[in-house]
Every structure is written in C-alpha cells, then in structure tokens.
Protein backbone atom coordinates (compact mmCIF):
# COMPACT_ATOMS: atom_id res chain seq x y z
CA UNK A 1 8.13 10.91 12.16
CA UNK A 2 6.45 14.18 10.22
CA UNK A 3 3.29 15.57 11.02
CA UNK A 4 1.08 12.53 10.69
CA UNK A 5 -1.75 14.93 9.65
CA UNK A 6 -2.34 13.94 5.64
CA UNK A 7 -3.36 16.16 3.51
CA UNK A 8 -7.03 15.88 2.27
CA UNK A 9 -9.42 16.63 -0.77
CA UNK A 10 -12.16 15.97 -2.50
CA UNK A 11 -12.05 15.47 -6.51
CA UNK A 12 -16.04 15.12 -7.96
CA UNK A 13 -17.96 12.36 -6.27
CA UNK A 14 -14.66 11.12 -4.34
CA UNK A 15 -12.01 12.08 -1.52
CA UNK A 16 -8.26 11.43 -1.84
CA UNK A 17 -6.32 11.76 1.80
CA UNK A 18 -2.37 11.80 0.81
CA UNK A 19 0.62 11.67 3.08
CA UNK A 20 4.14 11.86 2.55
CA UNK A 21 7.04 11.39 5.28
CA UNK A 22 8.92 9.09 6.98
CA UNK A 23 8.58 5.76 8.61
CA UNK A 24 11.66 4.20 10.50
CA UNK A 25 13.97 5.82 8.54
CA UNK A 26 12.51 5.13 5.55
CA UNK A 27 10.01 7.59 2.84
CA UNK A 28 7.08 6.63 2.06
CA UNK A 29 4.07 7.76 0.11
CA UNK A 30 0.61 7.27 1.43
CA UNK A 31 -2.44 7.71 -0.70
CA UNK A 32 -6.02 6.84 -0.06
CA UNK A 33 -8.92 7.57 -2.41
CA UNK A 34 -12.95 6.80 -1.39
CA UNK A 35 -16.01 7.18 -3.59
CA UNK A 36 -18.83 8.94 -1.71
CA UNK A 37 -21.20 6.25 -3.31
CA UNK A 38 -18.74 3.21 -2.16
CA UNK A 39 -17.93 3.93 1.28
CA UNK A 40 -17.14 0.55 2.22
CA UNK A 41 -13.89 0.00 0.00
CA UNK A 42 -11.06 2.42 -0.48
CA UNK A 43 -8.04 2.21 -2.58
CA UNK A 44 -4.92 2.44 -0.88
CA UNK A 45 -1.54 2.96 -2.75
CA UNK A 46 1.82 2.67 -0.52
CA UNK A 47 4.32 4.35 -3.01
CA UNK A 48 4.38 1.98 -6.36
CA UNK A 49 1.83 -0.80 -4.74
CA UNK A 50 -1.87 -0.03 -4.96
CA UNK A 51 -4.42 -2.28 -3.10
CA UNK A 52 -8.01 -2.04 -4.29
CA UNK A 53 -11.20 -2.88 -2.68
CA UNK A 54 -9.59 -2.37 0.66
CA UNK A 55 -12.58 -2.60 3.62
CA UNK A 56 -12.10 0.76 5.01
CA UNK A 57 -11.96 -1.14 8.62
CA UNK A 58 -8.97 -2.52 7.63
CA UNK A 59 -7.14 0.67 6.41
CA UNK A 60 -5.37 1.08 9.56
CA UNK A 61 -4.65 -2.50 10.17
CA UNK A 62 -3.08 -2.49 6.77
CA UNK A 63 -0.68 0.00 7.00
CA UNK A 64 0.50 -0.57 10.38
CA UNK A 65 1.54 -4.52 9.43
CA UNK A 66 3.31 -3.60 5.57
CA UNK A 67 5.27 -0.73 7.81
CA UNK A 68 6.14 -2.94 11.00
CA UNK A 69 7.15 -6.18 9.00
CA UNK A 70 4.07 -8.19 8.94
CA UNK A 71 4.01 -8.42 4.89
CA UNK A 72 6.03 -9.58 2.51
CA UNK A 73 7.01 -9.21 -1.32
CA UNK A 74 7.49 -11.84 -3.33
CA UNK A 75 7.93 -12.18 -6.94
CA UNK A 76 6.11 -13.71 -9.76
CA UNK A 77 5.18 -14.38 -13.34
CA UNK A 78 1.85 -12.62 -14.49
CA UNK A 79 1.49 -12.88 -18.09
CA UNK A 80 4.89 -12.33 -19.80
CA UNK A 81 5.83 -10.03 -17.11
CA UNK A 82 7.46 -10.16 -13.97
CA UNK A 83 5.61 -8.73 -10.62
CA UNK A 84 6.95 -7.89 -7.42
CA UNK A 85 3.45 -8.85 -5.18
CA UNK A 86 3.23 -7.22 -1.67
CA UNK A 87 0.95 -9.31 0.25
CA UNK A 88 -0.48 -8.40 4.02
CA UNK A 89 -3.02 -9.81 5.98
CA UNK A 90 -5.93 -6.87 7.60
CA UNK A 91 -8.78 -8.64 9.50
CA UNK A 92 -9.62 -12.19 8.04
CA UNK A 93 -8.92 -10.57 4.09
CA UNK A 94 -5.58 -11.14 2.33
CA UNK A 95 -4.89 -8.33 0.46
CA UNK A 96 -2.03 -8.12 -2.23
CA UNK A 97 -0.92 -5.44 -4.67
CA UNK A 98 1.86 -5.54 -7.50
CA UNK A 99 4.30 -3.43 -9.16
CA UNK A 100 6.63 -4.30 -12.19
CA UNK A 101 9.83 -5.58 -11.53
CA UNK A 102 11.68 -8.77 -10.85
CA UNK A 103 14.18 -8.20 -8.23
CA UNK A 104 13.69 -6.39 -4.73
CA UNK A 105 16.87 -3.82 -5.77
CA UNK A 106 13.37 -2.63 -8.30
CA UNK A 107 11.59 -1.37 -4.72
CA UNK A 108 11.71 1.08 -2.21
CA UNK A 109 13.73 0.32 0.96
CA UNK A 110 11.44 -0.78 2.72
CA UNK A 111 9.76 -2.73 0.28
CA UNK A 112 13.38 -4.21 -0.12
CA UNK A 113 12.95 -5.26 3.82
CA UNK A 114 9.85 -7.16 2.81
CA UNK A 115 11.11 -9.04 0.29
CA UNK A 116 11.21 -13.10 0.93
CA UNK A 117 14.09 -14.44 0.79
C-alpha cells in the first residue's frame, strides 16, 4: 500500500482529509469532509459513492468492511434512473450511497467485486 498518511485541509468553517492509493491491487480515492460546527457526522466519498451523515465513530469501521468485502452493490430504480447502491454496515447504522449506472462494468474494480450477483 502507499503512504497511508492523507493529505489534509481546511476550506472555511470545514476540513477535507483526502487520500489516494492503492488497496489490494486496486485504486481508490478516499475523501472525507467535517464541518467544525457538526463534528459528529462526516461525509465520506469512496471514489464515485458518497455516504452522508456518516457518525465519525464509524469512519474507520466503514472503510475497512467496503475494502475487505463486507458490502455490497446492488442495483436499483430511483426515479427514472438507474443506481448502482453500495450498502455497508458500521456499528448498528446501515449506511448506503449511490452512483449512476446500471451494470457493475459502470464501477471501479473493486466496486465490480462488490457487486451481488
């Protein structure tokens, strides 16, 4: 793996801490962004899927399961649209996040691992 170390900075009343590297094998984008004045809840993006309202607790949790297998992407109608929904379990909160697309050839690869069958 890269230097684990992200890369941090703060942008008015908020902090963003981005990383970039790779995780077996694969690259992945890391970004998390905090409000001073909400420090319970961050927003956590994982290349094209952003979680919001993440307990900052469960930051670590989160990560650790979508990257070792413990998620998976499904996909589903929202609207007229399609969604591929990544969906991970941190603590006792489901957490899910969506990006467009219909197929799991639309993701990453290793959204593409997460992808039920």
């Amino acid at each position: 793996m890269a230097d684990a170390t992200p890369s941090e900075r703060e942008e008015g009343g908020a902090w963003v801490a981005e990383w970039d590297g790779d995780i077996r094998g694969h690259g992945v984008w890391i970004l998390i962004m905090g409000a001073r004045n909400h420090p319970g809840g961050v927003r956590v993006m994982l290349d094209d899927f952003t979680f919001d309202e993440v307990h900052t607790e469960h930051v670590g949790e989160l990560v650790r399961r979508v990257f070792t297998g413990d998620a998976r992407v499904t996909a589903k109608r929202a609207f007229l649209a399609e969604r591929l929904v990544l969906q991970v379990q941190a603590g006792s909160t489901a957490y899910s996040a969506s990006t467009e697309g219909d197929s799991a050839d639309d993701l990453s690869a290793w959204g593409r691992l997460l992808a039920a069958p």
